[in-house]
C-alpha atoms as a PDB file:
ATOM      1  CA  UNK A   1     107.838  10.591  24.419  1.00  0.00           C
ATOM      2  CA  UNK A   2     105.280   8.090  23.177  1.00  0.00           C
ATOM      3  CA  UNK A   3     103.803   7.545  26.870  1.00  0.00           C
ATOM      4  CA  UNK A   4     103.520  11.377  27.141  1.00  0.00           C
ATOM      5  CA  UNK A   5     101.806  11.881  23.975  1.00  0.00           C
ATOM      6  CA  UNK A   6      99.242   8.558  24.886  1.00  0.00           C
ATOM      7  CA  UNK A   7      98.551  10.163  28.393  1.00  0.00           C
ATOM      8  CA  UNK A   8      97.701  13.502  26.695  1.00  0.00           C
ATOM      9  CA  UNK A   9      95.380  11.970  24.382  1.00  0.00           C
ATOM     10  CA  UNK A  10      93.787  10.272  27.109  1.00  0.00           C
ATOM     11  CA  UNK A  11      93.546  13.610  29.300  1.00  0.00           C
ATOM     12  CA  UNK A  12      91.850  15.459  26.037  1.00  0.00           C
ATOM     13  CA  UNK A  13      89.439  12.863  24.807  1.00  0.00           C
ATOM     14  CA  UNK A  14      88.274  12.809  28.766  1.00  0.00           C
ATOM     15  CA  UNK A  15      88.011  16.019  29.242  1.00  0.00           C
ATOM     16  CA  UNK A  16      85.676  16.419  25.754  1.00  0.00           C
ATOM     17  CA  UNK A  17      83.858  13.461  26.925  1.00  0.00           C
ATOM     18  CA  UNK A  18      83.128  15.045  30.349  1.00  0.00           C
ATOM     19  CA  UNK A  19      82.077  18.981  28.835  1.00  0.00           C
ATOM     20  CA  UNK A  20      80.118  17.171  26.000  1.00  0.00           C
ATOM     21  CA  UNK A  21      77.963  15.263  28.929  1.00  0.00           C
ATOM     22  CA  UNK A  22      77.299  17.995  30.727  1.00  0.00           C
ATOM     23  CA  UNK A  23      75.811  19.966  28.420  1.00  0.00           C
ATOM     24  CA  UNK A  24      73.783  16.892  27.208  1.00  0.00           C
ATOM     25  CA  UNK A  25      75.357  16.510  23.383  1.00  0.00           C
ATOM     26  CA  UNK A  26      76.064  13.533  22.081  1.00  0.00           C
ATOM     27  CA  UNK A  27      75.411  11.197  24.520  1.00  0.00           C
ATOM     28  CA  UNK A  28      72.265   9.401  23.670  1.00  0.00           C
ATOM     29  CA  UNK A  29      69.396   8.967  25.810  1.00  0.00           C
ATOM     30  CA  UNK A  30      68.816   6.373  28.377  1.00  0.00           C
ATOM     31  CA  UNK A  31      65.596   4.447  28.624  1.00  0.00           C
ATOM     32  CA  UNK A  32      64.164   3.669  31.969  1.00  0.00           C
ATOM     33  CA  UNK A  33      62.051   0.088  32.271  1.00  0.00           C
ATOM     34  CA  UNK A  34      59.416   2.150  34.558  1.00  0.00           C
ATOM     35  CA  UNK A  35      57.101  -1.407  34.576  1.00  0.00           C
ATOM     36  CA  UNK A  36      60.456  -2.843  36.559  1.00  0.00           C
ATOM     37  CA  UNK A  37      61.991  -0.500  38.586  1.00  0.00           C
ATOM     38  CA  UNK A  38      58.146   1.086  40.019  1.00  0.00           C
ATOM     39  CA  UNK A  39      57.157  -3.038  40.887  1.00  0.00           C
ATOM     40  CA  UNK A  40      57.343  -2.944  44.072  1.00  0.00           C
ATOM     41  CA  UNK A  41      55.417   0.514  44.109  1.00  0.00           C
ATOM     42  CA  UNK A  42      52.720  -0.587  41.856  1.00  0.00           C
ATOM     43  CA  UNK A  43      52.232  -4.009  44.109  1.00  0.00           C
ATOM     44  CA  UNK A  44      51.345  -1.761  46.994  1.00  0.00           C
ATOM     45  CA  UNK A  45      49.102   0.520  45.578  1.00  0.00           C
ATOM     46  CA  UNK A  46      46.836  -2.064  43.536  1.00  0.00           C
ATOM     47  CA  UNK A  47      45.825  -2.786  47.018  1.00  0.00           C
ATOM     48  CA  UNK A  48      45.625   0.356  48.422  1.00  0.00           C
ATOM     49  CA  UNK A  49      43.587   2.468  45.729  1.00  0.00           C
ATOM     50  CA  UNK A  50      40.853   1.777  42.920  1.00  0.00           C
ATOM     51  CA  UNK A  51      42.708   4.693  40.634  1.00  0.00           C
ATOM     52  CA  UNK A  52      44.065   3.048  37.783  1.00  0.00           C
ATOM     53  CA  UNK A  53      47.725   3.564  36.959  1.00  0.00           C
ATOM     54  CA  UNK A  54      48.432   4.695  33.665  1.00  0.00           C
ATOM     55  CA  UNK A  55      52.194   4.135  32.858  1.00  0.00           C
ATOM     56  CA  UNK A  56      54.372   4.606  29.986  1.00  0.00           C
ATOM     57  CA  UNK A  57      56.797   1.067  29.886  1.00  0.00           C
ATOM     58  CA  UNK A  58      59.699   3.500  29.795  1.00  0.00           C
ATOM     59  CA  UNK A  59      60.769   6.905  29.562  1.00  0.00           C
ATOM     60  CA  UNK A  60      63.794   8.383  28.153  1.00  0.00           C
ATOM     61  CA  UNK A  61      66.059  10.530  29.557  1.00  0.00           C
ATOM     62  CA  UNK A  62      68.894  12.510  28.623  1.00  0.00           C
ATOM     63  CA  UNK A  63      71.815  10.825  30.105  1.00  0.00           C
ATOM     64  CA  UNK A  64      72.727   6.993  31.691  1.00  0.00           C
ATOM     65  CA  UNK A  65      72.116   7.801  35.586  1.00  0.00           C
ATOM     66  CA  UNK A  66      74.003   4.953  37.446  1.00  0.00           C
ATOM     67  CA  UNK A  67      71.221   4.497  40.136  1.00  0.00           C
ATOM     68  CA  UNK A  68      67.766   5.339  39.798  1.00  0.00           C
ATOM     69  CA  UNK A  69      65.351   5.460  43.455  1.00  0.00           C
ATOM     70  CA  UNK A  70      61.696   5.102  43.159  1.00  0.00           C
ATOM     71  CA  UNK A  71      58.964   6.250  45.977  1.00  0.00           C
ATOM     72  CA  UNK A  72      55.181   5.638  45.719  1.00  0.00           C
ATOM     73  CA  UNK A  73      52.169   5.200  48.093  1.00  0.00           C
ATOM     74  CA  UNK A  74      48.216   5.706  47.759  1.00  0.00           C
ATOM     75  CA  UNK A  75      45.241   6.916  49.151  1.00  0.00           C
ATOM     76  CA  UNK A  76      41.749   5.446  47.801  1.00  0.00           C
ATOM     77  CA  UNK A  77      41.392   8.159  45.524  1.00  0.00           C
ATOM     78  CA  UNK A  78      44.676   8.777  44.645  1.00  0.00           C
ATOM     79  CA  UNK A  79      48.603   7.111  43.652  1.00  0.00           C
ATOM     80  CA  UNK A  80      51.857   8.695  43.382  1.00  0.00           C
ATOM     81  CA  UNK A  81      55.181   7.363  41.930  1.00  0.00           C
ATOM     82  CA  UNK A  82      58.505   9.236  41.788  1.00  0.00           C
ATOM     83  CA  UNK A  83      61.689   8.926  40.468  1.00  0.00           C
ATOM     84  CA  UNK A  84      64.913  10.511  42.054  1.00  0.00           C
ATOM     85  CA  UNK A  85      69.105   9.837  41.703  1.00  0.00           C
ATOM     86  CA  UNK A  86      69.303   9.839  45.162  1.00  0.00           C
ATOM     87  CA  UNK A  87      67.236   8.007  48.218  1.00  0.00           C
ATOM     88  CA  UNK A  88      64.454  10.315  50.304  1.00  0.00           C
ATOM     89  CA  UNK A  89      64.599  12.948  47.436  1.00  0.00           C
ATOM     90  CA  UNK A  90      61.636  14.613  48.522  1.00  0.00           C
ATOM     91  CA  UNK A  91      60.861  16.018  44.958  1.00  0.00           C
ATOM     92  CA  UNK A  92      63.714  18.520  45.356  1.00  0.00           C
ATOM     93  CA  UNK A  93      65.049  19.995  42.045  1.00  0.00           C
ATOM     94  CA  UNK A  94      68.597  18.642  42.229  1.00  0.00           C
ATOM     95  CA  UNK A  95      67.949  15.087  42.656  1.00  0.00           C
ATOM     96  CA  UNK A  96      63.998  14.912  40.779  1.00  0.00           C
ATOM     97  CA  UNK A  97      63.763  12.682  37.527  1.00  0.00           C
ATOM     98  CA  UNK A  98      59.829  11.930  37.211  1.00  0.00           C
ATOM     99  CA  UNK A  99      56.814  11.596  38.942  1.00  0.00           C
ATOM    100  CA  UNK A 100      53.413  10.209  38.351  1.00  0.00           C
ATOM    101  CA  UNK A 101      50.323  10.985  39.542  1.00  0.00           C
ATOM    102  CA  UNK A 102      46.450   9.762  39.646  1.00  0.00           C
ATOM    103  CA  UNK A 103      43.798  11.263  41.148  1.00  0.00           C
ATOM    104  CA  UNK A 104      39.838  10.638  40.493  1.00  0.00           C
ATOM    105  CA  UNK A 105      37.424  13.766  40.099  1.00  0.00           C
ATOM    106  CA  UNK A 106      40.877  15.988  39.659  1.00  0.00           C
ATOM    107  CA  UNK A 107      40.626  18.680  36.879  1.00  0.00           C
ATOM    108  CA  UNK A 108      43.425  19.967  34.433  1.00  0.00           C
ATOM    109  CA  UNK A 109      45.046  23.153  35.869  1.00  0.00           C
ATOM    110  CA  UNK A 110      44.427  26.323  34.058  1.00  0.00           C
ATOM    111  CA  UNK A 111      47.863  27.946  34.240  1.00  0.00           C
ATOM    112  CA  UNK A 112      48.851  30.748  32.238  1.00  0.00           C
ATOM    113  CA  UNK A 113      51.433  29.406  29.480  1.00  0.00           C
ATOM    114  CA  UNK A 114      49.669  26.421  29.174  1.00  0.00           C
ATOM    115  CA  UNK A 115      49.194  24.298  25.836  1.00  0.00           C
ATOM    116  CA  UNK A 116      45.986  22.598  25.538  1.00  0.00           C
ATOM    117  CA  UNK A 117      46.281  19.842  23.212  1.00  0.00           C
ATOM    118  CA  UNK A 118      44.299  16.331  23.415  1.00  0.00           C
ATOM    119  CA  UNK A 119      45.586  13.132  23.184  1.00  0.00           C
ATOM    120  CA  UNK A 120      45.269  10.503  20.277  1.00  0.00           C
ATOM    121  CA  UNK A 121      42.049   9.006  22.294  1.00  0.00           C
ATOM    122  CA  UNK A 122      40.526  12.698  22.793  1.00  0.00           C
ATOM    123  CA  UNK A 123      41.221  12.561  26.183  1.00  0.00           C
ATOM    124  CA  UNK A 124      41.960  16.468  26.949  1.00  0.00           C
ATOM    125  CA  UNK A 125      45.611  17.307  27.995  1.00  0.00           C
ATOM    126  CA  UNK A 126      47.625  20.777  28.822  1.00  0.00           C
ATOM    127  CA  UNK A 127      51.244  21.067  28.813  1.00  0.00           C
ATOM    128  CA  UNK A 128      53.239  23.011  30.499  1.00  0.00           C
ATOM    129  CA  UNK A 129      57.194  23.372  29.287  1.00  0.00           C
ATOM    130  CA  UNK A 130      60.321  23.541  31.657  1.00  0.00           C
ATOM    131  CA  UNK A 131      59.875  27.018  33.196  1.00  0.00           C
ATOM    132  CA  UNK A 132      63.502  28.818  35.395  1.00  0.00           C
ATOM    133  CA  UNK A 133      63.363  31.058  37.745  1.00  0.00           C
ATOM    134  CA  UNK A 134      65.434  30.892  41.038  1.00  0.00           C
ATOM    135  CA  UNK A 135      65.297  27.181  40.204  1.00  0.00           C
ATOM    136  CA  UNK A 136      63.973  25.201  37.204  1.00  0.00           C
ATOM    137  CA  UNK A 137      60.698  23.502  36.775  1.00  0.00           C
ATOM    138  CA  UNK A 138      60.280  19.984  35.016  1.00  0.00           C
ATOM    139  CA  UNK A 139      58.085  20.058  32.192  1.00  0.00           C
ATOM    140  CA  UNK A 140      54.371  19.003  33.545  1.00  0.00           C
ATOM    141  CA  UNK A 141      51.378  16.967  31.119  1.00  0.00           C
ATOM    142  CA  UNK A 142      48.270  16.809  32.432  1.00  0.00           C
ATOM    143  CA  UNK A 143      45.602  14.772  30.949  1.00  0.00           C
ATOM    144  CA  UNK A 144      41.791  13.318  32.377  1.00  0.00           C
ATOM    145  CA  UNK A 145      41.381   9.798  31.201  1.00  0.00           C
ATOM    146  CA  UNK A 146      37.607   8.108  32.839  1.00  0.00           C
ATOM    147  CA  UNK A 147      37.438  10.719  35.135  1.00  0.00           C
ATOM    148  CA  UNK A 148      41.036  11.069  36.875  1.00  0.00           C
ATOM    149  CA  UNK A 149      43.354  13.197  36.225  1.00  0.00           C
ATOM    150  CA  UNK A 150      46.905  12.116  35.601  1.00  0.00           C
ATOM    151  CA  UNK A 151      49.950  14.603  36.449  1.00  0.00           C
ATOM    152  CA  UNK A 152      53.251  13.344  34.976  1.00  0.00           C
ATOM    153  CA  UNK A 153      56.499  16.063  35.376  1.00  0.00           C
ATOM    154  CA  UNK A 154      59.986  14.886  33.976  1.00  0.00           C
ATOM    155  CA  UNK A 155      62.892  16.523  34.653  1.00  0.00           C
ATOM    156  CA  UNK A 156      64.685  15.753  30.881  1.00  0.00           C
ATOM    157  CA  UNK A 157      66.613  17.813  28.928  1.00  0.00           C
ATOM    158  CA  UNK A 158      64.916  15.755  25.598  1.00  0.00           C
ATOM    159  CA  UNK A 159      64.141  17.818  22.678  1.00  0.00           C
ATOM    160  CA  UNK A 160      60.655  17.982  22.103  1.00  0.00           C
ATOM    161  CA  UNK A 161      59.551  17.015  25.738  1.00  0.00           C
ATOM    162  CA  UNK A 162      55.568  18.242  24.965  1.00  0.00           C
ATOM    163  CA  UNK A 163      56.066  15.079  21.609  1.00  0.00           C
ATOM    164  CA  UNK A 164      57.859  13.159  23.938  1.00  0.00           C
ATOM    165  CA  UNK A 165      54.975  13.248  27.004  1.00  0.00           C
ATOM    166  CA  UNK A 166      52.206  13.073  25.044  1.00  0.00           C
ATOM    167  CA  UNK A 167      53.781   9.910  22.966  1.00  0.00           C
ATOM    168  CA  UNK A 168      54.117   8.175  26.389  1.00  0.00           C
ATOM    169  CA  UNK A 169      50.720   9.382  26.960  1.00  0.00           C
ATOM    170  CA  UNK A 170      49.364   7.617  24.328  1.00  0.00           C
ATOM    171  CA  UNK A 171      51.078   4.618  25.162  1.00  0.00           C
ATOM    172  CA  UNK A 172      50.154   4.614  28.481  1.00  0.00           C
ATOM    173  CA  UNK A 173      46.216   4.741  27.965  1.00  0.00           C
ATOM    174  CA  UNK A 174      46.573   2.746  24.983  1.00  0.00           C
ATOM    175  CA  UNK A 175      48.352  -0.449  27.160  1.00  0.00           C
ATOM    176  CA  UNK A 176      45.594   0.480  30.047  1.00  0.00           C
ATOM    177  CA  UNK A 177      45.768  -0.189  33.700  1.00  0.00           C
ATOM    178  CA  UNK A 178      49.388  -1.609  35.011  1.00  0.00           C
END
């Protein structure tokens, strides 16, 4: 009776533990060291582009991910990093954490449903929040910083994503070139 009554309690508290994590309750957020797991990334395109790379030191997100993958390359006017759970994601919406973007003489978008907001420097931004459809969107900041434009997109369930992205925004100009 006692190993019945154990075994159920184990079954019950997994099975809350697994429908509370997938909706994203109670399970705090994981930070991501984005200086350490983009090194090799950044290495490559110091040499390859003049764009500075503006970088938040880490970035939340909603839930531990066991294995993060990150991607990057440049042109001389330009520097991408992204961040997928799986290798060669390509950007597709099922495996897509974050990406990063510079580009110099790039101008913010002028989407419909667009906040424009500027950050703590006066640098102009606009956000854009997670949009659905046939699939979902990540939320998308935008801001020009010395002429180039900076896209960032996370795919984060976080409360208060446009606080969130324009916090890390701050930080990121404020800390300057990685």
């Amino acid at each position: 009776m006692q190993r019945s009554w154990t075994t159920r309690i184990a079954v019950v508290t997994a099975a809350v533990t697994a429908s509370v994590a997938s909706v994203g309750l109670a399970v705090p957020p994981a930070n991501v060291n984005l200086l350490g797991i983009f090194r090799p990334q950044l290495q490559r395109i110091k040499k390859e582009t003049k764009v500075p790379v503006l970088l938040p030191a880490t970035m939340p997100l909603c839930c531990p991910t066991p294995k993060l993958y990150a991607v990057g390359g440049a042109t001389t006017r330009s520097w991408l990093l992204e961040l997928a759970v799986v290798p060669k994601c390509g950007g597709a919406d099922a495996c897509f954490v974050a990406s990063f973007t510079g580009e110099r003489g790039g101008t913010l978008p002028s989407k419909a449903n667009v906040t424009h907001l500027r950050l703590a420097g006066g640098d102009p931004a606009v956000f854009h929040p997670v949009t659905c459809g046939g699939s979902c969107a990540p939320g998308s900041l935008w801001f020009v910083h010395r002429g180039v434009l900076y896209a960032w997109q996370f795919a984060t369930r976080e409360r208060g994503r446009k606080s969130v992205m324009v916090r890390l925004a701050d930080a990121a100009v404020a800390a300057g070139p990685r």
